[in-house]
C-alpha atoms as a PDB file:
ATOM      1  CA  UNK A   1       0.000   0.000   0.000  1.00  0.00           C
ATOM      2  CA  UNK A   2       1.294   3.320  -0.806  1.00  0.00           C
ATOM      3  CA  UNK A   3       1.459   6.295   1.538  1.00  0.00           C
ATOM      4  CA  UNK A   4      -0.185   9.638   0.524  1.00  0.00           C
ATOM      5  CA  UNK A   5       3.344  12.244  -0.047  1.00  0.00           C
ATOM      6  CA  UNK A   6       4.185  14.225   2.371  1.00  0.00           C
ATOM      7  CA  UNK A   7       3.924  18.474   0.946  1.00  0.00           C
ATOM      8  CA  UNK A   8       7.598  18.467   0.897  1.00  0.00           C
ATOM      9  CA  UNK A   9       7.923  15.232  -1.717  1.00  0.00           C
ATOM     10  CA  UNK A  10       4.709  16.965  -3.232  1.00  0.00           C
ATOM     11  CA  UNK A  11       6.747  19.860  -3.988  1.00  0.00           C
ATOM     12  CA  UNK A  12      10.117  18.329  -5.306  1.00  0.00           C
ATOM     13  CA  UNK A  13       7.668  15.874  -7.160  1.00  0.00           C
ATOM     14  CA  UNK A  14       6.341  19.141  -9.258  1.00  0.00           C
ATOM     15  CA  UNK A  15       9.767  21.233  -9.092  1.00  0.00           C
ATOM     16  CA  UNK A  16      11.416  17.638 -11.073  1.00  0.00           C
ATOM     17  CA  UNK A  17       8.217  17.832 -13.780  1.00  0.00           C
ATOM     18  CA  UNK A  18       8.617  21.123 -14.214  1.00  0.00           C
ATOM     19  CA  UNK A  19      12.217  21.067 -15.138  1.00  0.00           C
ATOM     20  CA  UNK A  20      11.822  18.075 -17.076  1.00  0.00           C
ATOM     21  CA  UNK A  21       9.031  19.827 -19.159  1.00  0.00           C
ATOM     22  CA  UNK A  22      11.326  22.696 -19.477  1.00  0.00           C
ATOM     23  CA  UNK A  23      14.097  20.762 -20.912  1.00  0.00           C
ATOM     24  CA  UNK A  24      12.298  18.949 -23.493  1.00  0.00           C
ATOM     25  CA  UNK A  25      10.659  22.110 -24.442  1.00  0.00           C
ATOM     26  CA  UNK A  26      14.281  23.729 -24.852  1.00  0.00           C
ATOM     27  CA  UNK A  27      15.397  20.757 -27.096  1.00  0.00           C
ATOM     28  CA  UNK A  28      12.264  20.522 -28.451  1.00  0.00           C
ATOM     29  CA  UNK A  29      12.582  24.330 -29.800  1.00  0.00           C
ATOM     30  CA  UNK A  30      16.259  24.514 -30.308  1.00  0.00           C
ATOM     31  CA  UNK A  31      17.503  21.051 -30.971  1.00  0.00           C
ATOM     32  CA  UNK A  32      19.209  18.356 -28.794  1.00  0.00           C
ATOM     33  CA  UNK A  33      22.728  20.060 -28.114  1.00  0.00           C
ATOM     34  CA  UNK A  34      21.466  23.825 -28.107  1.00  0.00           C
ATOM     35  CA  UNK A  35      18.396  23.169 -26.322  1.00  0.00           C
ATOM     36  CA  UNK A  36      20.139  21.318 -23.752  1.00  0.00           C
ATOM     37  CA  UNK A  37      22.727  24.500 -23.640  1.00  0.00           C
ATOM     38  CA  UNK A  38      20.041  26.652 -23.138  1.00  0.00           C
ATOM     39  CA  UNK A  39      18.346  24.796 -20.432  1.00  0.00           C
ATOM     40  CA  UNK A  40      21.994  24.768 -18.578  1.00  0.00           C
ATOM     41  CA  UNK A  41      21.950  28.597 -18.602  1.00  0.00           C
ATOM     42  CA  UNK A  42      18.388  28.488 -17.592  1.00  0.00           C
ATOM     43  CA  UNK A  43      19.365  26.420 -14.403  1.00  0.00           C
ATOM     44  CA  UNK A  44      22.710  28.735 -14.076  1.00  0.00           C
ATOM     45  CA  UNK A  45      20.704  32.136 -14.139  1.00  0.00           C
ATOM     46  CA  UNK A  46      18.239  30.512 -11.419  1.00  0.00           C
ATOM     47  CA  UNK A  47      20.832  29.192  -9.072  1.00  0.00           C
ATOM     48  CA  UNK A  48      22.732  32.222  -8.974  1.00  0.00           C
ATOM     49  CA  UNK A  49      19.705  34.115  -8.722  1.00  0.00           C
ATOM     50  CA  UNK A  50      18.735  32.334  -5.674  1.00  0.00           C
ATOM     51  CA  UNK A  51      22.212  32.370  -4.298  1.00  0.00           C
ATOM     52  CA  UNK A  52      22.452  36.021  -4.818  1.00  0.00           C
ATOM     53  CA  UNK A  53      19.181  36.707  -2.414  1.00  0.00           C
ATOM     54  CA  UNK A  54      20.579  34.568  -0.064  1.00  0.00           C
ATOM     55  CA  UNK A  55      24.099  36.142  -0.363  1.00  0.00           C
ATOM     56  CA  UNK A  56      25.440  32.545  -0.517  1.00  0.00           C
ATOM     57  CA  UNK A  57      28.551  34.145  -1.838  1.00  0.00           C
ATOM     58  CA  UNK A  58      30.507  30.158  -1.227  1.00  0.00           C
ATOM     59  CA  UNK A  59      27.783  28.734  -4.105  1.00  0.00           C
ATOM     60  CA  UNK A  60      28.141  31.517  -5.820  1.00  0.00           C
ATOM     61  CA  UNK A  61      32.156  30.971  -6.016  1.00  0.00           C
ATOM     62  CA  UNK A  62      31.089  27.388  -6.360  1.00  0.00           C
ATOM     63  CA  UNK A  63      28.922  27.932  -9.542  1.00  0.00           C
ATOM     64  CA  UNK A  64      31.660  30.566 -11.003  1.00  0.00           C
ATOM     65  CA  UNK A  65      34.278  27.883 -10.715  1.00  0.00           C
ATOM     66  CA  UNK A  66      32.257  24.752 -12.078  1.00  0.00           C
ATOM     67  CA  UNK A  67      31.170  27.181 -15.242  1.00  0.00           C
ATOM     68  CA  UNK A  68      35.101  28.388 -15.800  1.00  0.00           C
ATOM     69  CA  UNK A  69      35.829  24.147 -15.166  1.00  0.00           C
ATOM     70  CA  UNK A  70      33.613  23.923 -18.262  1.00  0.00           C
ATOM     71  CA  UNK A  71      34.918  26.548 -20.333  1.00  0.00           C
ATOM     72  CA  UNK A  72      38.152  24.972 -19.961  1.00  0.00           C
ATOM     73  CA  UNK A  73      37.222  21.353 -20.982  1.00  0.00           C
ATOM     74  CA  UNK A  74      35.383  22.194 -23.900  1.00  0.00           C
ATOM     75  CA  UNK A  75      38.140  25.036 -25.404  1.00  0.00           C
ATOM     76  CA  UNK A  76      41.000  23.404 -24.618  1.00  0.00           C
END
C-alpha cells in the first residue's frame, strides 16, 4: 500500500516535472545540443539568482568555478 506524499515530496515531485518539461521544451525548440545548452543557462541564471538573495557568496564561487571548469574542458 502506498502512503499519501508528504507536501515536501509533493513539492520536489512538481519542481522535477517542471524542469523536465522545461528541458524537453528547450530541445524541443532549439535542438538536442542547443536546447540542452540553453536549459543549462536556464538552471545557471536561477541558481545564482537564488544564491544572490541569499548572499550565498561560497555557491556563488562554487557555480563561477564549475562554469570556468567547463569553459576549460570544452576550449581546450
Amino acid at each position: 500500500m502506498n502512503r499519501p506524499l508528504l507536501k515536501s515530496e509533493l513539492k520536489a515531485q512538481r519542481s522535477r516535472d517542471y524542469l523536465i518539461a522545461q528541458r524537453t521544451a528547450f530541445i524541443e525548440k532549439h535542438g538536442e545540443d542547443l536546447g540542452a545548452f540553453y536549459f543549462l543557462v536556464m538552471l545557471v541564471q536561477t541558481h545564482g539568482r537564488k544564491a544572490l538573495k541569499r548572499g550565498d557568496t561560497a555557491a556563488l564561487r562554487s557555480l563561477a568555478h564549475d562554469l570556468h571548469a567547463l569553459y576549460l574542458k570544452h576550449t581546450a
